[in-house]
Protein backbone atom coordinates (compact mmCIF):
# COMPACT_ATOMS: atom_id res chain seq x y z
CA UNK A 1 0.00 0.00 0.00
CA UNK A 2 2.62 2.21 1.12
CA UNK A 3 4.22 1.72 -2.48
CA UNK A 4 1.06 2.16 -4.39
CA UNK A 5 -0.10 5.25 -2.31
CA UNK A 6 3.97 6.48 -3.18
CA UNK A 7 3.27 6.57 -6.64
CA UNK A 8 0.12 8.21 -6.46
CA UNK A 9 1.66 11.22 -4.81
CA UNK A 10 4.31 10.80 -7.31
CA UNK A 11 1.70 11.14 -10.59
CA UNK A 12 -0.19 13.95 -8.78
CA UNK A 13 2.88 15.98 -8.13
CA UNK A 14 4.17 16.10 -11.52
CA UNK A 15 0.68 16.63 -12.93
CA UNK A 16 0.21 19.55 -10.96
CA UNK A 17 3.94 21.00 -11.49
CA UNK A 18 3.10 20.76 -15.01
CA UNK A 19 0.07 23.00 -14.72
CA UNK A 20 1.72 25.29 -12.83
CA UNK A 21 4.41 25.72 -15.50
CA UNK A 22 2.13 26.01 -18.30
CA UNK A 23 1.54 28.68 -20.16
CA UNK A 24 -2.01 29.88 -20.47
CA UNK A 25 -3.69 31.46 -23.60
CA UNK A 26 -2.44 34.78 -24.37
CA UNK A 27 1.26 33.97 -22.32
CA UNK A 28 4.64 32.95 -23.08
CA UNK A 29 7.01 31.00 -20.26
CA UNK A 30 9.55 33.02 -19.73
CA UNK A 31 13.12 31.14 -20.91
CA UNK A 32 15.78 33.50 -20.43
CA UNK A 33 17.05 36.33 -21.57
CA UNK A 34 20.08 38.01 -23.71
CA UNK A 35 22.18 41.31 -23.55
CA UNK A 36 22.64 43.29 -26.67
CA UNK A 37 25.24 45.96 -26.99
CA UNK A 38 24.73 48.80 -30.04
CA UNK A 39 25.43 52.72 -30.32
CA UNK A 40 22.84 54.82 -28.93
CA UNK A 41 20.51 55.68 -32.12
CA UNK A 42 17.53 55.84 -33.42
CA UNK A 43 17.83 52.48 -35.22
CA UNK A 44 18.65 50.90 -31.54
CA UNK A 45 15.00 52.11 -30.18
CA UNK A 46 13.38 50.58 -33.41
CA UNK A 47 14.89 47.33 -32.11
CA UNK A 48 13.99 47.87 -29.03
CA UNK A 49 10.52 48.14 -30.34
CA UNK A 50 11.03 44.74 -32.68
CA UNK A 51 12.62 42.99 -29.91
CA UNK A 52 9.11 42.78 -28.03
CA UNK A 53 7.66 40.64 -30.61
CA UNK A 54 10.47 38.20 -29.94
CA UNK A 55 10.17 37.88 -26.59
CA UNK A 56 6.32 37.24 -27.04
CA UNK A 57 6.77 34.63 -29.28
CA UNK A 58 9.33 32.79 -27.53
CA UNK A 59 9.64 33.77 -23.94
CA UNK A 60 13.29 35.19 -24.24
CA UNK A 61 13.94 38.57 -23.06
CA UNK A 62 16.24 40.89 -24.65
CA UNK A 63 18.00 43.90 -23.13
CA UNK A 64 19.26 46.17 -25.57
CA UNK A 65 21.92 48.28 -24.17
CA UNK A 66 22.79 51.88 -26.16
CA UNK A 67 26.08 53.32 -25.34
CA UNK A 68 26.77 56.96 -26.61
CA UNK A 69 29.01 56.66 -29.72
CA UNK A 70 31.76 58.21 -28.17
CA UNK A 71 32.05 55.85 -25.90
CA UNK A 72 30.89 52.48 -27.79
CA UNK A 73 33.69 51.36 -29.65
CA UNK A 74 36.05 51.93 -26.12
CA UNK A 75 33.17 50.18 -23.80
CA UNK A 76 33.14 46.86 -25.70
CA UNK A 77 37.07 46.36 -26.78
CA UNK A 78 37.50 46.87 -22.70
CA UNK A 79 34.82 44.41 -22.06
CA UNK A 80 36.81 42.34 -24.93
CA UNK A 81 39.95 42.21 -23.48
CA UNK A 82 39.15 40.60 -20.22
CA UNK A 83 36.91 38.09 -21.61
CA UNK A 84 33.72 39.19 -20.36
CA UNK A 85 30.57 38.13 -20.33
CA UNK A 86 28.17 41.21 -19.84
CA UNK A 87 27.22 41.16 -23.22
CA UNK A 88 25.83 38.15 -25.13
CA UNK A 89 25.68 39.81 -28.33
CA UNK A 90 26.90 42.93 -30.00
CA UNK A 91 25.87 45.04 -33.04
CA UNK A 92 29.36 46.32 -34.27
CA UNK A 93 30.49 48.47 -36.73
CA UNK A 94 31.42 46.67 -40.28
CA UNK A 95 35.42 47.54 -39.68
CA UNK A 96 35.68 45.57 -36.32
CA UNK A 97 35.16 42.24 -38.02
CA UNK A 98 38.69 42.07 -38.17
CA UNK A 99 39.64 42.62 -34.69
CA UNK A 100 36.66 40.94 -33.48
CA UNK A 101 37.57 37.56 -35.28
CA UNK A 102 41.30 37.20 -35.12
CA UNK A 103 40.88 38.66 -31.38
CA UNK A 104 38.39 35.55 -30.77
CA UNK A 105 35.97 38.00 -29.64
CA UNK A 106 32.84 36.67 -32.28
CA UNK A 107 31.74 33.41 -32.77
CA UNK A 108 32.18 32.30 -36.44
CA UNK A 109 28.59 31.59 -38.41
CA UNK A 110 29.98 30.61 -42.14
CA UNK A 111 28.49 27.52 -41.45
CA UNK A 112 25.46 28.67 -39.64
CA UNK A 113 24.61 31.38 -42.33
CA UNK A 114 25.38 28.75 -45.21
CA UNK A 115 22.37 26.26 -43.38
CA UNK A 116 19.72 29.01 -43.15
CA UNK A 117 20.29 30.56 -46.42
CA UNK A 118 21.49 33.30 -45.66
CA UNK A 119 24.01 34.26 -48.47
CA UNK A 120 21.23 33.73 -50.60
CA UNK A 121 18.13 35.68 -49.17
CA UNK A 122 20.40 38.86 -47.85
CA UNK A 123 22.17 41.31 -49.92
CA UNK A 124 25.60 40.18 -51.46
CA UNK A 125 26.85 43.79 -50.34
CA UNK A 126 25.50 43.20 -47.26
CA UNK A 127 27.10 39.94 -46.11
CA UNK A 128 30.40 41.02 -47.86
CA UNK A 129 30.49 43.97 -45.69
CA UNK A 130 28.80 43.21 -42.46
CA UNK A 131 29.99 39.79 -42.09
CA UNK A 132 32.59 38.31 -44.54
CA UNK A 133 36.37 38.76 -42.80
CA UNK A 134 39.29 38.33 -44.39
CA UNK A 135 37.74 40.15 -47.40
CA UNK A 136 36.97 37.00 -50.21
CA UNK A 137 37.50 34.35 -47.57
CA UNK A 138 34.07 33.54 -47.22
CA UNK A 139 34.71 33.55 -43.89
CA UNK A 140 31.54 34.78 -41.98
CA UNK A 141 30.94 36.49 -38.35
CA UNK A 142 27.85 38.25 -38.13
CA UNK A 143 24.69 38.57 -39.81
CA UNK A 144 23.62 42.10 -41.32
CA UNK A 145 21.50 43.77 -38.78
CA UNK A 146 21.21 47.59 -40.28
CA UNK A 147 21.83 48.05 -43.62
CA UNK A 148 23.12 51.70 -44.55
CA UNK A 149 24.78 54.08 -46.36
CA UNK A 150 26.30 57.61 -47.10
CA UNK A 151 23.61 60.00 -48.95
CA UNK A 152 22.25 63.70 -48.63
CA UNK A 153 18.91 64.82 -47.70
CA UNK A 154 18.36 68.20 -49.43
CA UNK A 155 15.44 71.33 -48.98
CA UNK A 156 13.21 70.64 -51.60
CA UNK A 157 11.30 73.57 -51.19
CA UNK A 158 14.69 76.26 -52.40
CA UNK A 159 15.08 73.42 -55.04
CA UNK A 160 12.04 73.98 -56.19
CA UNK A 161 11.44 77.40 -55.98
CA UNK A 162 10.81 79.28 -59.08
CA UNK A 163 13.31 82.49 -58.58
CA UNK A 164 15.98 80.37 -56.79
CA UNK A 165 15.86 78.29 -59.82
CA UNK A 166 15.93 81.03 -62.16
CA UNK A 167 18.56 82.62 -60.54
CA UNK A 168 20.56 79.81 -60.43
CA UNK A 169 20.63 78.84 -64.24
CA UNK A 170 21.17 82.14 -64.83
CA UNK A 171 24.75 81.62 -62.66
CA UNK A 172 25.74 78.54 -63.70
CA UNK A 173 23.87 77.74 -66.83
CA UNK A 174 21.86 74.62 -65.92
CA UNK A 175 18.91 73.59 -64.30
CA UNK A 176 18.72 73.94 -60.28
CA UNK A 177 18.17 70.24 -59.49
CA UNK A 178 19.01 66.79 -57.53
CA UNK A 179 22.68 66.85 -58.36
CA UNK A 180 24.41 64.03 -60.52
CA UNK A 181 27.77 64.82 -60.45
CA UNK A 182 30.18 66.15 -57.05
CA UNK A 183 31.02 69.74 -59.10
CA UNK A 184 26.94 70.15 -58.93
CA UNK A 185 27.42 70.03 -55.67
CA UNK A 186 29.48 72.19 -55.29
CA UNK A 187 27.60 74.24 -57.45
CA UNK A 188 24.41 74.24 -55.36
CA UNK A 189 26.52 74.65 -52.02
CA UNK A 190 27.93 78.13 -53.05
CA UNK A 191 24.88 79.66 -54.67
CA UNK A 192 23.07 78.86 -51.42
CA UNK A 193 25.50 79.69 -48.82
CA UNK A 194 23.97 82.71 -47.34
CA UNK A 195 25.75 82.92 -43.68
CA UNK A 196 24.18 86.60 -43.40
CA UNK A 197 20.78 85.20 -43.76
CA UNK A 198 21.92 81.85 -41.74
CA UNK A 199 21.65 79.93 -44.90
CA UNK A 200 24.41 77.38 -45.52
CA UNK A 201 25.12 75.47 -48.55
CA UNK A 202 25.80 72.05 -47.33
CA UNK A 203 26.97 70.33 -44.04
CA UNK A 204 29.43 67.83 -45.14
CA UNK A 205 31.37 65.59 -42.45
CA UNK A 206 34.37 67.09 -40.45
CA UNK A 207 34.02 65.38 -37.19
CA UNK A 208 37.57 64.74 -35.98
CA UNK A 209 36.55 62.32 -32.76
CA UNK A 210 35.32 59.10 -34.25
CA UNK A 211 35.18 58.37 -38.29
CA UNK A 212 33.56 61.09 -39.72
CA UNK A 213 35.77 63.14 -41.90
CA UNK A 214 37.17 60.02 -43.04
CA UNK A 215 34.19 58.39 -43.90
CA UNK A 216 33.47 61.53 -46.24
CA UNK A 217 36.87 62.13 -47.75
CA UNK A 218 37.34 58.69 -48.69
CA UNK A 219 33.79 58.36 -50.72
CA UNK A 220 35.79 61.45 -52.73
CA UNK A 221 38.47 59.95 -53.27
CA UNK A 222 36.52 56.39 -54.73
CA UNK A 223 34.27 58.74 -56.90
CA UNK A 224 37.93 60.59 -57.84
CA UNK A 225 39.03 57.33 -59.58
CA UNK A 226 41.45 56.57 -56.65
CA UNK A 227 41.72 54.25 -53.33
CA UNK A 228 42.88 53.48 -50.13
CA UNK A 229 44.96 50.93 -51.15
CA UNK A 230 45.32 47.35 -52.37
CA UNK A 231 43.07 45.06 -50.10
CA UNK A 232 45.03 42.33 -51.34
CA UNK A 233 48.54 43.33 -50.93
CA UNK A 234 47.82 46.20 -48.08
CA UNK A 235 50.48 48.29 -50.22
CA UNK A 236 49.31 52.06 -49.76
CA UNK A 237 52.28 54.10 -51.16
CA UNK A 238 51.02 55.70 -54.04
CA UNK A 239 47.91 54.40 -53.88
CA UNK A 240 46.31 56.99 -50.80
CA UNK A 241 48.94 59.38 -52.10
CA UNK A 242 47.76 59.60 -55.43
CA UNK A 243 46.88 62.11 -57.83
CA UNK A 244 43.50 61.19 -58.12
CA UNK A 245 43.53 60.94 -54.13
CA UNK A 246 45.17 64.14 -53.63
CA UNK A 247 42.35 66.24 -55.66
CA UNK A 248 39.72 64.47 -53.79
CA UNK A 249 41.13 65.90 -51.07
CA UNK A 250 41.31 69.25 -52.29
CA UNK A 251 38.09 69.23 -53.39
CA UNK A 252 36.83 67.72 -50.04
CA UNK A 253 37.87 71.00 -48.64
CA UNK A 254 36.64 73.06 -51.43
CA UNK A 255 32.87 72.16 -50.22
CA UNK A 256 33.67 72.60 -46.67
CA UNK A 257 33.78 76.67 -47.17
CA UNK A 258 30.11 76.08 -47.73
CA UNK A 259 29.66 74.34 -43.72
CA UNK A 260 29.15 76.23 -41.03
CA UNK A 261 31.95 75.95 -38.78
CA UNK A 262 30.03 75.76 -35.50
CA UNK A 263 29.34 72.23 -37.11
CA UNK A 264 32.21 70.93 -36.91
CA UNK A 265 31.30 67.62 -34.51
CA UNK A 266 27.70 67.01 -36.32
CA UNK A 267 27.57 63.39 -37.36
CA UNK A 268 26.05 60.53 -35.52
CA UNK A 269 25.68 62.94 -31.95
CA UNK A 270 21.95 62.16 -30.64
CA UNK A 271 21.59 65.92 -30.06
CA UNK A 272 24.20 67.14 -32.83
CA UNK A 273 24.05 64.57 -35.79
CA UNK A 274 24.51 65.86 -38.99
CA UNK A 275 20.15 65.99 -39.53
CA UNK A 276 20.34 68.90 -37.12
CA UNK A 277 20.81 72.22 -39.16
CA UNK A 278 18.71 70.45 -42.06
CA UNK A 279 15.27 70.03 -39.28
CA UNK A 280 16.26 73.54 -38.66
CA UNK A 281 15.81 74.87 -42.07
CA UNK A 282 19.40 76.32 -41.79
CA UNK A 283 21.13 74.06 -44.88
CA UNK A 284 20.44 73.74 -48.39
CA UNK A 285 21.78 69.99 -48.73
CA UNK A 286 22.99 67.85 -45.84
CA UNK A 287 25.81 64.76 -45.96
CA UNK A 288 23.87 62.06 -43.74
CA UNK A 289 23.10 58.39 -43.38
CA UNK A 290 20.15 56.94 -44.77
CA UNK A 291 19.59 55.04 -41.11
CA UNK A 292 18.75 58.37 -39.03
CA UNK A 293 16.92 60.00 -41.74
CA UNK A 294 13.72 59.19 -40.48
CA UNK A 295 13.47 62.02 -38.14
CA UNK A 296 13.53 64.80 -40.97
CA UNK A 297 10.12 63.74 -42.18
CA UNK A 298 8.65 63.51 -38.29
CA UNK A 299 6.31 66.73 -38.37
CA UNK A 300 6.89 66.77 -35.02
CA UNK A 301 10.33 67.08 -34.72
CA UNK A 302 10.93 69.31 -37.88
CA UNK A 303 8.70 72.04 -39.37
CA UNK A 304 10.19 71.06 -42.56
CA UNK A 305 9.30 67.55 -42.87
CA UNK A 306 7.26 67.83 -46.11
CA UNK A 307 10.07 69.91 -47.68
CA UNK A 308 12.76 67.72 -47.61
CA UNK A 309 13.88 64.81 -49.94
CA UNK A 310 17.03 62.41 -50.29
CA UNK A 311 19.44 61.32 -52.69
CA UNK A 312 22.21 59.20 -53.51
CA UNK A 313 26.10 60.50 -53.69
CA UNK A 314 26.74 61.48 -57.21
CA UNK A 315 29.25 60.87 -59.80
CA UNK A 316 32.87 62.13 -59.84
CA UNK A 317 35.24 61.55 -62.65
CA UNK A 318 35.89 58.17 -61.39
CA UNK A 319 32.26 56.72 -61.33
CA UNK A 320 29.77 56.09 -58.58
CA UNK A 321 30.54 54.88 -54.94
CA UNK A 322 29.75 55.80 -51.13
CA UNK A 323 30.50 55.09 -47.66
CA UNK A 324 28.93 51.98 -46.03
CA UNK A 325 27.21 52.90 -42.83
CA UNK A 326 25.69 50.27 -41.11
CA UNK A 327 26.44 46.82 -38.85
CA UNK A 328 25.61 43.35 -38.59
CA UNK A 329 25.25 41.47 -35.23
CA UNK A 330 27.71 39.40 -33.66
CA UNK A 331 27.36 36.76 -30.71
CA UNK A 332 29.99 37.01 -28.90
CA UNK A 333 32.35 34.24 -27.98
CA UNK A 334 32.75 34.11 -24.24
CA UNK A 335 28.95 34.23 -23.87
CA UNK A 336 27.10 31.21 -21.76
CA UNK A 337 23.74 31.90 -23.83
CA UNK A 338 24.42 31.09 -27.76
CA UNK A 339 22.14 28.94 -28.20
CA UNK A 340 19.39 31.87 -27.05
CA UNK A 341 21.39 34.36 -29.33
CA UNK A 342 21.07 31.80 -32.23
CA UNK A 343 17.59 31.51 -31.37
CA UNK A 344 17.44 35.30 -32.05
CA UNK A 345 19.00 35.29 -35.06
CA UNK A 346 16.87 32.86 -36.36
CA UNK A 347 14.05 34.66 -35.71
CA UNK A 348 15.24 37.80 -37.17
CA UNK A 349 16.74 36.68 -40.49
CA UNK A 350 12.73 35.84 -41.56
CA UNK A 351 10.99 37.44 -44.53
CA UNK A 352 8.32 37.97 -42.12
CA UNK A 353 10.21 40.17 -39.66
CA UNK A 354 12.13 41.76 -41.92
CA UNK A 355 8.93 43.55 -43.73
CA UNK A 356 8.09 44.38 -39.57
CA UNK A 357 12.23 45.78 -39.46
CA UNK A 358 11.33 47.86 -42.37
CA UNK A 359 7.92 49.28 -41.76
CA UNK A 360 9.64 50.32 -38.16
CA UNK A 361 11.95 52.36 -40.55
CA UNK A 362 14.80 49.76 -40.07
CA UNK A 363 17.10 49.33 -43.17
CA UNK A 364 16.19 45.72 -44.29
CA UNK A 365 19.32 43.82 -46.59
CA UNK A 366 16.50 40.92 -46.93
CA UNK A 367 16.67 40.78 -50.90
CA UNK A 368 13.14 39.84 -51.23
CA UNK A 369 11.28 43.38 -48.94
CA UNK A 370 14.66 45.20 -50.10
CA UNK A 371 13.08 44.77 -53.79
CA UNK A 372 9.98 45.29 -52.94
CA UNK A 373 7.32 47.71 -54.03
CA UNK A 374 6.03 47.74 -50.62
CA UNK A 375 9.41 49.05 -49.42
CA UNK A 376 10.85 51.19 -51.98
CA UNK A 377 6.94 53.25 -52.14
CA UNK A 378 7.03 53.33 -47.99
CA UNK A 379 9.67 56.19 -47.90
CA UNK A 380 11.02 58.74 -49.68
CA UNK A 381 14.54 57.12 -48.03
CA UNK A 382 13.72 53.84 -49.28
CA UNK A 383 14.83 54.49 -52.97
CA UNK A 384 18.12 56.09 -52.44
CA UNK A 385 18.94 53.84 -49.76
CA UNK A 386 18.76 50.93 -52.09
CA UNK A 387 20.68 52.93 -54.79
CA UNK A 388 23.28 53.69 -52.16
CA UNK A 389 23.78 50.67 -50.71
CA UNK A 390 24.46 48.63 -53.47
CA UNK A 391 27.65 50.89 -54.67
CA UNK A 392 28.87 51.18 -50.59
CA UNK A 393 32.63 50.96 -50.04
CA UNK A 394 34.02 50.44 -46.85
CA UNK A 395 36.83 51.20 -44.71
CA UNK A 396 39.88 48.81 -43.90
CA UNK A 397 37.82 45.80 -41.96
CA UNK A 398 41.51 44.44 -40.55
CA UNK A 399 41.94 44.04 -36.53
CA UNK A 400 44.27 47.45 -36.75
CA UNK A 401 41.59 49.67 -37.77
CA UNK A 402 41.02 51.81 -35.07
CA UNK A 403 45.04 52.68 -35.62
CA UNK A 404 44.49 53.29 -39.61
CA UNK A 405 41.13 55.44 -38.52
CA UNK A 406 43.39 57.74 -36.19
CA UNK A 407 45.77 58.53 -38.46
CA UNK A 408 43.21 59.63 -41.42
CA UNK A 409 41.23 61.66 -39.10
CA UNK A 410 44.65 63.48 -37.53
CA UNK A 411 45.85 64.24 -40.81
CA UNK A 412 42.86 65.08 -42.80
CA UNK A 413 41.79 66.86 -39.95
CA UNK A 414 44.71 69.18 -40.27
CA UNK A 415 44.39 70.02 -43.72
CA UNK A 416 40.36 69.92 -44.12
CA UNK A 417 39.74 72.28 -40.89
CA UNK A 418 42.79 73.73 -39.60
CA UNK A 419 45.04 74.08 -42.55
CA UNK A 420 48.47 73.29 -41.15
CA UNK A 421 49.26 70.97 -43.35
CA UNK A 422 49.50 70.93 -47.59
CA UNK A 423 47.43 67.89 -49.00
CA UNK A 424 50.30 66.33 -50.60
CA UNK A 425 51.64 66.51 -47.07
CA UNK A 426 48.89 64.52 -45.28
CA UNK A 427 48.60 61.85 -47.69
CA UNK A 428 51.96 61.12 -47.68
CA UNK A 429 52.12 61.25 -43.95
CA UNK A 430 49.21 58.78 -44.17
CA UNK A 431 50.75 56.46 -46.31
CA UNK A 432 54.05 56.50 -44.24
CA UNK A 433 51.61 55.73 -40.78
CA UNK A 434 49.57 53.56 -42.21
CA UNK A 435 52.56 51.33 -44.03
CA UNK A 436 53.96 51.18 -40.61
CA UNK A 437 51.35 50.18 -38.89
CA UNK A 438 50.70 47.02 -41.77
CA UNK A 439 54.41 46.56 -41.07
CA UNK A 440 53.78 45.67 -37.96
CA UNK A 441 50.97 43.46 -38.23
CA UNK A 442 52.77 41.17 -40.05
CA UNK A 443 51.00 42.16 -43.37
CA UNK A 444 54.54 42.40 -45.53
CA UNK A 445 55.56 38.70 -46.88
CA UNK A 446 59.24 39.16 -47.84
């Protein structure tokens, strides 16, 4: 009896643990949770927002933690370096692939991107520069999160104004509209740049802190016909140094007489990006990325949201090409919960919450919503972003970026803003730093 009566307990305990752990209609069990580290941006609240569905549908919280983007790049290499493990996953800039990989900070997904389809249903740009490290290895370590890229947003209202236009044919000859090449930039930036009237003709990038000035000044020198060196070889010399590099460079800092000065650190700044002047009505056309761009057509952060409209960087006498903004997520390697980051990634990579990424303004790289009608007709964005992103460029991806990165923006700096230094001078200083530094990397085979 005593045995029977034991099992009978037995059966009724379990039955009623089970009840107690099930979930009723309308509720998820809760099954853990994740950390995500990304720059504090607008795109990072529209995951925030995305995230919830996630942890609806499968019980798996996810804290998304913004850092300022002074501070981003710095907060996670420390948090690198000693192995840790606040952080499960990480939404990284494109040129810390390198570092991240051969520092065995990400956990390699070639395989796990190969099984899902994923170099099929996502952008090629997008996997090449979000996730492929070395460059044509076909080595993979993240999957493209935010797709982006360098463009302008521009007041549509002085383009389309009948004496502005009129006045401006009559200076230069041609029609006052979206520009096609870099010298109609340049064009439109001086016949609007009205300081007296706090009018300025463009707000290109200068910022000196992070990448900014670099990231403009090289999508120059692309469109001049030149580079920033051979991604095969790493040789720079004469390559940065150029001819065709040098008179990007020049003419980089022709159009900066047409910035205001005082905005000198507007780029990716929550309260000073480079949107800032444009919501303000105080700039004719505005260097930006497609990714923040959202907030210039919010009525209620901008009386000029109906006036302004986007396009893609032009053409210069060496073709087409841009700066790739964007990242792709990582999961980091000394993180306990990868199977609830894969779990993530699953979930995010389908069709189904891609179209959600996009219609919360998200950038998708999903081929398929990227294409579609539905997307490219949602936003005035949508259609130059696509444009954009498919000529991107990016900056060197190797571990020794952040080195590469401070000598561009020192020495570009000093000729662009200051004007201590000839640009002949500061590409060959580059090109002398940056050989260096691939010399002692090991890059050089003898």
């Amino acid at each position: 009896m005593k045995k029977k009566t034991f099992y009978l307990v037995l059966v009724l305990m379990i039955f009623l643990l089970s009840l107690f752990n099930c979930s009723g209609p309308g509720t998820t069990e809760k099954k853990g949770s994740i950390r995500i580290l990304w720059a504090r941006w607008t795109p990072a609240d529209m995951l925030e927002t995305l995230c919830l569905d996630f942890t609806r549908e499968t019980g798996i919280s996810v804290e998304l933690v913004q850092e300022p983007w002074g501070s981003w790049q710095t907060l996670f290499f420390n948090e690198m370096s000693r192995k840790g493990r606040t952080f499960d996953m990480v939404v990284g800039d494109s040129q810390w692939l390198g570092r991240g990989a051969v520092q065995g900070h990400y956990t390699e997904l070639t395989k796990w991107v190969q099984s899902h389809g994923l170099d099929r249903s996502m952008t090629r740009s997008s996997i090449e520069g979000y996730a492929e490290f070395p460059k044509g290895s076909g080595h993979l370590w993240a999957v493209p999160l935010e797709g982006d890229a360098m463009g302008f947003s521009f007041r549509k209202d002085l383009f389309e104004d009948p004496e502005e236009k009129k006045a401006f044919h009559a200076k230069y000859g041609y029609e006052l509209r979206i520009p096609k090449t870099w010298q109609s930039v340049k064009d439109i930036a001086q016949f609007f740049y009205r300081p007296k009237k706090d009018l300025y003709g463009l707000l290109s990038w200068v910022e000196p802190h992070y990448d900014g000035l670099t990231m403009g000044v090289q999508t120059l020198i692309w469109a001049f016909g030149g580079d920033l060196g051979d991604r095969r070889t790493y040789r720079v010399r004469d390559i940065i140094n150029s001819r065709e590099a040098i008179e990007a460079l020049k003419f980089y800092k022709s159009l900066n007489r047409f910035n205001n000065p005082q905005w000198q650190d507007h780029y990716l700044d929550t309260h000073k990006n480079s949107n800032t002047p444009m919501m303000k009505g105080r700039v004719a056309m505005a260097m930006g990325y497609f990714s923040i761009n959202s907030e210039l057509l919010d009525p209620g952060k901008t009386p000029y949201a109906g006036k302004i409209g986007f396009f893609a960087a032009p053409s210069g006498p060496g073709g087409r090409a841009c700066t790739l903004g964007g990242q792709g997520v990582s999961i980091i390697s000394y993180s306990r919960k990868k199977d609830l980051s894969l779990r993530f990634l699953e979930w995010f990579i389908r069709e189904d919450v891609q179209k959600k990424w996009a219609s919360l303004g998200g950038l998708t790289c999903n081929k398929n919503v990227l294409n579609s009608d539905e997307f490219l007709n949602a936003s005035p964005i949508n259609k130059p972003f696509k444009e954009s992103i498919e000529m991107a460029k990016d900056f060197w991806a190797v571990p020794e970026y952040a080195d590469l990165l401070r000598v561009s923006q020192t020495h570009w700096f000093e000729y662009v803003v200051i004007g201590s230094r000839s640009p002949e001078s500061a590409m060959d200083r580059i090109a002398t730093e940056w050989e260096q530094i691939f010399e002692s990397g090991g890059y050089y085979k003898e």
